[in-house]
N, C-alpha and C. Protein backbone atom coordinates (compact mmCIF):
# COMPACT_ATOMS: atom_id res chain seq x y z
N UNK A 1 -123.03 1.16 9.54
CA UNK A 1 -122.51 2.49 9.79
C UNK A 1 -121.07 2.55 9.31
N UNK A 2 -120.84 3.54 8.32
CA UNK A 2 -119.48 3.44 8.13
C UNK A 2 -118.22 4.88 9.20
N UNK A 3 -117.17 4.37 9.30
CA UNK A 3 -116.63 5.02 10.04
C UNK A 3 -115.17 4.89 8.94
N UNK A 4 -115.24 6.17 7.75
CA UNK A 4 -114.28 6.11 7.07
C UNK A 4 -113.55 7.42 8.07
N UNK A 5 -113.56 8.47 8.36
CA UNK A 5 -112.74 9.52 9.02
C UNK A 5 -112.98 9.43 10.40
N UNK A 6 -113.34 8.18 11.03
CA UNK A 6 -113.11 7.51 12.22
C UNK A 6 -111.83 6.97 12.61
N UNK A 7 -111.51 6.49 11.47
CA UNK A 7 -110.00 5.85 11.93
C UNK A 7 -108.68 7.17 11.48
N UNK A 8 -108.84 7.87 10.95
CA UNK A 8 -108.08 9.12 11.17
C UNK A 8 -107.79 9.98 12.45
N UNK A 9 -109.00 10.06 12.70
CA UNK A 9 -108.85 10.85 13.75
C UNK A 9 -108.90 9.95 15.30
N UNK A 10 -108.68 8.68 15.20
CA UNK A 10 -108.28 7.89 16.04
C UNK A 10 -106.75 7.51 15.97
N UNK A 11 -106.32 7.63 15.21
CA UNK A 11 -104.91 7.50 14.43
C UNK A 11 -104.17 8.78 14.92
N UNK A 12 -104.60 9.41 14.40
CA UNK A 12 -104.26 11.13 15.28
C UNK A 12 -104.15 11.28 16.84
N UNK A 13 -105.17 10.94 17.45
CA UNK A 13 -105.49 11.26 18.64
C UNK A 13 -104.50 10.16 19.71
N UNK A 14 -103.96 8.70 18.92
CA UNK A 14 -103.09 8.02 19.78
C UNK A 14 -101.98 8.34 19.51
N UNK A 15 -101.59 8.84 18.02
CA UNK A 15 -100.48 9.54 17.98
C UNK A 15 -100.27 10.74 19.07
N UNK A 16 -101.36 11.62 19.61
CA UNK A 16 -101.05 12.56 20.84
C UNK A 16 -100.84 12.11 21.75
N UNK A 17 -101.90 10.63 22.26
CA UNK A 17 -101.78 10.21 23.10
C UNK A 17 -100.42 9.61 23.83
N UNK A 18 -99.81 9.34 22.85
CA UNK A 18 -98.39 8.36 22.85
C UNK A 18 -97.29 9.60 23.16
N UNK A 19 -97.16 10.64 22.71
CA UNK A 19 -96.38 11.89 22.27
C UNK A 19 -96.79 12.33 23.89
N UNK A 20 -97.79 12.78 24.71
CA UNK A 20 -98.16 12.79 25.75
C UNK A 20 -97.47 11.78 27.00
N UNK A 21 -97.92 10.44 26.66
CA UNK A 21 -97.44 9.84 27.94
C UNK A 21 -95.89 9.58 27.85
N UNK A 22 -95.48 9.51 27.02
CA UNK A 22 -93.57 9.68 27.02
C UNK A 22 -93.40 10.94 27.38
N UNK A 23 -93.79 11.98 27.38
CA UNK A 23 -93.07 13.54 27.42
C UNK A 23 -93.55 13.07 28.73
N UNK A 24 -94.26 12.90 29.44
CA UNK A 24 -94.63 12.58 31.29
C UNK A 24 -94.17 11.79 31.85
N UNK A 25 -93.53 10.73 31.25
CA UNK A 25 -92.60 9.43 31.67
C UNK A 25 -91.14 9.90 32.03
N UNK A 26 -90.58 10.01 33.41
CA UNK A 26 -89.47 10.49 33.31
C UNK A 26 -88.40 9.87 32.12
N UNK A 27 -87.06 10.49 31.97
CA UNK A 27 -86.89 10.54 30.39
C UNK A 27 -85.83 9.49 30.84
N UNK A 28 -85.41 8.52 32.13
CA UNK A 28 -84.64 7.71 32.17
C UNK A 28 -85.16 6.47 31.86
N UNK A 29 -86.84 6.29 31.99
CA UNK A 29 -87.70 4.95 32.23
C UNK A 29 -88.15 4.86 30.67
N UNK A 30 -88.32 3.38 29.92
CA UNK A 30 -88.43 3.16 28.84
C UNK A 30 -89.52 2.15 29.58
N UNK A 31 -90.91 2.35 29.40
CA UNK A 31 -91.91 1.13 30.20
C UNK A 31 -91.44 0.15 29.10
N UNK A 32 -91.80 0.26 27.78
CA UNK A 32 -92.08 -0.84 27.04
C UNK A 32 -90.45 -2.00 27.28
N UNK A 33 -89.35 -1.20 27.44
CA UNK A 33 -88.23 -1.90 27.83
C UNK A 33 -87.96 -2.39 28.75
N UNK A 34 -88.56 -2.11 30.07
CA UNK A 34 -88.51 -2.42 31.26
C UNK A 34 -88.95 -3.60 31.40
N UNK A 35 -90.17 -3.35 30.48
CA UNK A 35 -91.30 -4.88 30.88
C UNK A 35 -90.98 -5.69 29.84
N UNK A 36 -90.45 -5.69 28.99
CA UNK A 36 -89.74 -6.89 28.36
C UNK A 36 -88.39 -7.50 29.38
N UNK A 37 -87.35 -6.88 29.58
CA UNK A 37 -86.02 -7.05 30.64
C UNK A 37 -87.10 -8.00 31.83
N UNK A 38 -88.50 -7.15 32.21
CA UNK A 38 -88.85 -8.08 33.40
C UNK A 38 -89.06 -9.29 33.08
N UNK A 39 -89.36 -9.54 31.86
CA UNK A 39 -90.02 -10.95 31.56
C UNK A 39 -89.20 -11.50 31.20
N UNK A 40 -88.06 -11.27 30.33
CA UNK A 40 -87.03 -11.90 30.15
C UNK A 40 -85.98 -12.17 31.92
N UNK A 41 -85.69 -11.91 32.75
CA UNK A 41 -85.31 -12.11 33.82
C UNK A 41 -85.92 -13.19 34.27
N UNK A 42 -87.44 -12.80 34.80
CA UNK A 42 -88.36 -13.55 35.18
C UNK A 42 -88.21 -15.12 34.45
N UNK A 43 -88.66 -15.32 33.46
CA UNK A 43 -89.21 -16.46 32.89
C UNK A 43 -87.96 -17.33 31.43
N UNK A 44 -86.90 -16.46 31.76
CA UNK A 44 -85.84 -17.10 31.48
C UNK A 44 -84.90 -17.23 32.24
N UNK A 45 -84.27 -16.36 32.60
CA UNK A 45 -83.11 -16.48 33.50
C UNK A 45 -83.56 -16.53 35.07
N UNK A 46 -84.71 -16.82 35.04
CA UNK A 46 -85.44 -17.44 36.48
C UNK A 46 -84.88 -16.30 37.69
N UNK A 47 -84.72 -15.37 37.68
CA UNK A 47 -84.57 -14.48 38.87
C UNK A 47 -85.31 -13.38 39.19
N UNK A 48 -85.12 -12.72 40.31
CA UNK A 48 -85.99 -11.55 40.37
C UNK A 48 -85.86 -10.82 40.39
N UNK A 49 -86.41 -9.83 39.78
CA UNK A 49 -86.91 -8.66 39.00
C UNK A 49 -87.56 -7.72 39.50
N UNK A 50 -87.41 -6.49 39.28
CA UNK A 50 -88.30 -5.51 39.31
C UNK A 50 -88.67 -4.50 37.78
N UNK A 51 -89.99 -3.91 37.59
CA UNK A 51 -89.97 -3.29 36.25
C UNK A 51 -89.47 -1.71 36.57
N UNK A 52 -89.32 -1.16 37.29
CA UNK A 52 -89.10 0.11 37.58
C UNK A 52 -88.01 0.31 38.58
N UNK A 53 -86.90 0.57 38.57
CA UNK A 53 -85.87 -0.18 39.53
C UNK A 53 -86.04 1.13 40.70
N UNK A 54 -86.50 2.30 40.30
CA UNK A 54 -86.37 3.45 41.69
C UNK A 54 -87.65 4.00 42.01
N UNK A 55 -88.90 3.74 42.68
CA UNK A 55 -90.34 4.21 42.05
C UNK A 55 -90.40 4.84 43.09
N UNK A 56 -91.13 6.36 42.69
CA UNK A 56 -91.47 7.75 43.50
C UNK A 56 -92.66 7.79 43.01
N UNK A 57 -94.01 7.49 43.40
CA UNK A 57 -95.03 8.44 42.81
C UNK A 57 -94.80 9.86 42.75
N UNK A 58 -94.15 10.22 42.77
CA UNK A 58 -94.31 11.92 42.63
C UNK A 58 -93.89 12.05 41.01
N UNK A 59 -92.97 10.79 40.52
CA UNK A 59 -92.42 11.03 39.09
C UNK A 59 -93.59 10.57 38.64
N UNK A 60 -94.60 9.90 38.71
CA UNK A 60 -95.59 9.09 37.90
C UNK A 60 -96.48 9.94 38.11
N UNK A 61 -96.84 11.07 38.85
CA UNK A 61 -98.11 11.63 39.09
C UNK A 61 -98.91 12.13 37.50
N UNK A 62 -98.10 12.80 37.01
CA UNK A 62 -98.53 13.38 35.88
C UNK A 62 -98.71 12.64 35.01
N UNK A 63 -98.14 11.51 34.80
CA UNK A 63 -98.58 10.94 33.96
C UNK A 63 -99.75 9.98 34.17
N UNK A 64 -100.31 9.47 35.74
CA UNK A 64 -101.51 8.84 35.86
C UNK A 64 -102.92 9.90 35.54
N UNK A 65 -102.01 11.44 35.41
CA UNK A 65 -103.04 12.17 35.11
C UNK A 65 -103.47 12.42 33.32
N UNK A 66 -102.44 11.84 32.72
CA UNK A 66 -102.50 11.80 31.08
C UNK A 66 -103.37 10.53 30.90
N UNK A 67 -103.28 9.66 31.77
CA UNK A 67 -103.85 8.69 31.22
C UNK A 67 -105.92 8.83 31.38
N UNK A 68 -106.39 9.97 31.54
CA UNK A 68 -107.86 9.81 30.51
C UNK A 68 -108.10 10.43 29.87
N UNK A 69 -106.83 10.92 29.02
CA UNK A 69 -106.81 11.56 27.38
C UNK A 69 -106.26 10.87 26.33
N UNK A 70 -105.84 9.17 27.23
CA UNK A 70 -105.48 8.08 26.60
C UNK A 70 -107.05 7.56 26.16
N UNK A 71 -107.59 7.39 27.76
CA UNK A 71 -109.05 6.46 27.72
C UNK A 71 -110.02 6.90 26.63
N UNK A 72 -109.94 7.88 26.23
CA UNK A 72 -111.22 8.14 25.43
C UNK A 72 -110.48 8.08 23.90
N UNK A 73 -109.93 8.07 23.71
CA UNK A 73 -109.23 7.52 22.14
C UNK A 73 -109.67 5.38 22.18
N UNK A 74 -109.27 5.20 23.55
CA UNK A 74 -109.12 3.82 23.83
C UNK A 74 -110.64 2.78 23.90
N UNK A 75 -111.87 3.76 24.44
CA UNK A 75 -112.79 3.46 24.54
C UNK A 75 -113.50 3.67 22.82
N UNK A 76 -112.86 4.65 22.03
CA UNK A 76 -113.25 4.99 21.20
C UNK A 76 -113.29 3.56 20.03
N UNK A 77 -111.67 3.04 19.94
CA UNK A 77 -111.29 2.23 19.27
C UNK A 77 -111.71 0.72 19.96
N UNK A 78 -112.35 0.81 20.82
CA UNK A 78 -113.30 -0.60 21.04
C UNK A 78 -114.41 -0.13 20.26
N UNK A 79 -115.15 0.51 20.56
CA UNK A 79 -116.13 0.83 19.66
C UNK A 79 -116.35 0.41 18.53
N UNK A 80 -114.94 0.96 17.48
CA UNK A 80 -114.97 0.77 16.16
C UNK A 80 -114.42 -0.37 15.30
N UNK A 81 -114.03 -1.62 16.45
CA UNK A 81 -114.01 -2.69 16.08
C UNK A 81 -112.33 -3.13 16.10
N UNK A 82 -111.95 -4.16 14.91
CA UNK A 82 -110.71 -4.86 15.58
C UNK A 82 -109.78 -3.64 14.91
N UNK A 83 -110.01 -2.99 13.28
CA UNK A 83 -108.92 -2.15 13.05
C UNK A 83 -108.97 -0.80 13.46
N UNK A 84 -109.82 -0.55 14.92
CA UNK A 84 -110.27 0.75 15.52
C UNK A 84 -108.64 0.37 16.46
N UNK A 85 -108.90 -0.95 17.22
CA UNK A 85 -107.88 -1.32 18.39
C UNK A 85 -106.16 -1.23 17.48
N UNK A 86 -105.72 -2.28 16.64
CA UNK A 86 -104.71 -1.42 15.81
C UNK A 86 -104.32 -0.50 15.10
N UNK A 87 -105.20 0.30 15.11
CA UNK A 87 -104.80 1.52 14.72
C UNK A 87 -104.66 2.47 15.83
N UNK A 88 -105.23 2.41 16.63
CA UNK A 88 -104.91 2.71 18.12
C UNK A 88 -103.85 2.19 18.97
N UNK A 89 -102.96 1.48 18.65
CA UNK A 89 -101.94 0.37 19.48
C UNK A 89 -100.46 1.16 18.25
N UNK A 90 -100.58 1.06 16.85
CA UNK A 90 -99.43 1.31 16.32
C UNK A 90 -99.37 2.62 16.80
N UNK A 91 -100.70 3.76 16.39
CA UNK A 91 -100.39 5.27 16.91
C UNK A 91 -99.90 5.41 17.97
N UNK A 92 -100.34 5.08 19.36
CA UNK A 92 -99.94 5.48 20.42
C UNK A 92 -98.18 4.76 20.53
N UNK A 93 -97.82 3.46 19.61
CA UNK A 93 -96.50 2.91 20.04
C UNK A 93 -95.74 4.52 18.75
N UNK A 94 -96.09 4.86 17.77
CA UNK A 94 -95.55 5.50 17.51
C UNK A 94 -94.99 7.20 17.46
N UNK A 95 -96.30 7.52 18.50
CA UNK A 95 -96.21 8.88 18.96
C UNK A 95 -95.26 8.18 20.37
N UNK A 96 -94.88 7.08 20.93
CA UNK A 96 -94.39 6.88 22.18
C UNK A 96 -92.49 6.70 21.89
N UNK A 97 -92.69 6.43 20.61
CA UNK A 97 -91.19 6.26 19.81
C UNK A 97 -90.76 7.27 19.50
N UNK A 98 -91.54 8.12 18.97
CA UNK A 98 -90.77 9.57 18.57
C UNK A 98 -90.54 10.56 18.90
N UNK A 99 -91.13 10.49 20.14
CA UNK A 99 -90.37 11.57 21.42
C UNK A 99 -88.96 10.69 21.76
N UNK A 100 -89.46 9.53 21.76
CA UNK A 100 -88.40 8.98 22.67
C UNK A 100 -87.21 8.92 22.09
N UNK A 101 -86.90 8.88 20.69
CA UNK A 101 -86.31 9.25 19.77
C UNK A 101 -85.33 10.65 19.57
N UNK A 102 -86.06 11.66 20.20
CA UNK A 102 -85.54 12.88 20.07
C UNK A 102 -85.49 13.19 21.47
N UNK A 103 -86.15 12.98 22.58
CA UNK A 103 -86.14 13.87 23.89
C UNK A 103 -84.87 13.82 24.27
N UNK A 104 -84.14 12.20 24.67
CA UNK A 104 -83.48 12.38 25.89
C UNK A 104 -81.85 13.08 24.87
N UNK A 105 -81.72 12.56 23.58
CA UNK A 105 -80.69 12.61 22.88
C UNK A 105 -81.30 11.87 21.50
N UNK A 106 -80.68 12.35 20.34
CA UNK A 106 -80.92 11.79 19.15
C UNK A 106 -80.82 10.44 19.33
N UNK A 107 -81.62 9.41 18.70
CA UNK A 107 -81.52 8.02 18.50
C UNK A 107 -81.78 7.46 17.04
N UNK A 108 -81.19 7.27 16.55
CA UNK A 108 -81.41 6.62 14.86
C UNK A 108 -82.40 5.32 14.80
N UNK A 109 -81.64 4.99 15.68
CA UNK A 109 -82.29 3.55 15.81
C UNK A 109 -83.80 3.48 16.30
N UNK A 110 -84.22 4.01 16.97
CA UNK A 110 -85.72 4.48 17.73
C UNK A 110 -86.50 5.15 17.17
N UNK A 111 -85.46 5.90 16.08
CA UNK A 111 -86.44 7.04 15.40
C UNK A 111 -86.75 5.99 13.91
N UNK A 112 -86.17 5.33 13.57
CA UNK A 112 -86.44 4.01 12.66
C UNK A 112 -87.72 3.34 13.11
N UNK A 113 -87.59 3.08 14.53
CA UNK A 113 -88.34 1.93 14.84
C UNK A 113 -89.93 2.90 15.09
N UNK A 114 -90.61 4.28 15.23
CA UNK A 114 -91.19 4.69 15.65
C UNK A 114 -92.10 5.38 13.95
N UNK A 115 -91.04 5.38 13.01
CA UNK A 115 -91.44 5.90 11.39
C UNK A 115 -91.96 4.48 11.28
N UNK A 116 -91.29 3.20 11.35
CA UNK A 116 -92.14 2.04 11.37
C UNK A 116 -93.20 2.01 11.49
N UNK A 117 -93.54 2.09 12.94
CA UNK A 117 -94.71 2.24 13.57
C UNK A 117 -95.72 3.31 12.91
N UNK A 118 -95.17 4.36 12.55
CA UNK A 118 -96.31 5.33 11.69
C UNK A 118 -96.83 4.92 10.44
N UNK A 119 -95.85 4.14 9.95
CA UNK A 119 -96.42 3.91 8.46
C UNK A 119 -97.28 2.41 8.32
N UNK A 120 -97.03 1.76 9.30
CA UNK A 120 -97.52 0.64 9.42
C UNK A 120 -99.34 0.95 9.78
N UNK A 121 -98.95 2.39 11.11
CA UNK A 121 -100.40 2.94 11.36
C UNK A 121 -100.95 3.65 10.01
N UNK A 122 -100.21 4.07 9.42
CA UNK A 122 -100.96 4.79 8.23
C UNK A 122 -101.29 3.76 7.23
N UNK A 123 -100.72 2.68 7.12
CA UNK A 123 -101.35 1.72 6.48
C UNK A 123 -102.76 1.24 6.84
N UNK A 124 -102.30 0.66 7.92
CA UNK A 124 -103.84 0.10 8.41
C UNK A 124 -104.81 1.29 8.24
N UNK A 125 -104.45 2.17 8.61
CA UNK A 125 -105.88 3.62 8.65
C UNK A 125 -105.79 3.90 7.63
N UNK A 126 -105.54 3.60 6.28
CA UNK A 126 -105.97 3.50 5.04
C UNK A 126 -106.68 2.23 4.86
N UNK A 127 -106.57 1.25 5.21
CA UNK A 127 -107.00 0.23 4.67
C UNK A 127 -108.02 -0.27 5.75
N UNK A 128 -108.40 0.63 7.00
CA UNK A 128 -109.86 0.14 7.35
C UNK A 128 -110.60 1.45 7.09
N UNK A 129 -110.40 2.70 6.53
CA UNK A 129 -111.13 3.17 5.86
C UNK A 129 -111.57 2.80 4.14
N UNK A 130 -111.38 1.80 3.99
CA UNK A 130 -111.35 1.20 3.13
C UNK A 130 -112.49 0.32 2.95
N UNK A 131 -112.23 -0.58 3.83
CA UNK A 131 -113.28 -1.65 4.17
C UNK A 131 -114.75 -1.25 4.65
């Protein structure tokens, strides 16, 4: 079975997905930064840590509610094999960069690291429609 405009529109859909759960993430919390700082604390500088230093479910509500318009992009790209899952992992890191990039204040540096992430996804989703 081929799934050439499978990985497009999986590519697409984590790009929303990602663009989604940052616009719901309050705009002070960086998860992917948090949980690196935790592990670096943790398992280098041997102390303890927390990943979220002030936690209200009331700030997270909305976004535990984005997350099953994540799941079905996510269930999708198991489906379609290993370049279903990276192409699903760069989109969503790069729809998650480029809000983050522009929401709270311009960032050069983020907005670098998030065009990365797109072209790297547009690579691969050229090249497993390919295969």
């Amino acid at each position: 079975m081929k799934y050439a405009y499978a990985f497009t529109k999986l590519f697409m859909a984590s790009i929303i997905g990602g663009l989604c759960m940052r616009y719901t993430i309050p705009s002070e919390v960086d998860i992917f930064g948090s949980v690196v700082g935790y592990l670096y604390s943790t398992f280098v500088l041997n102390t303890e840590a927390s990943i979220i230093s002030s936690f209200n479910l009331n700030d997270y509500l909305l976004t535990l509610m984005v997350l099953p318009i994540i799941l079905g992009p996510l269930i999708y790209c198991v489906v379609i094999g290993r370049w279903g899952l990276f192409t699903f992992i760069l989109g969503f890191l790069a729809g998650y960069y480029l809000l983050l990039a522009v929401r709270p204040e311009f960032s050069l540096p983020t907005l670098l690291v998030a065009v990365g992430f797109l072209s790297f996804g547009s690579i691969t989703t050229i090249y497993a429609r390919t295969r």
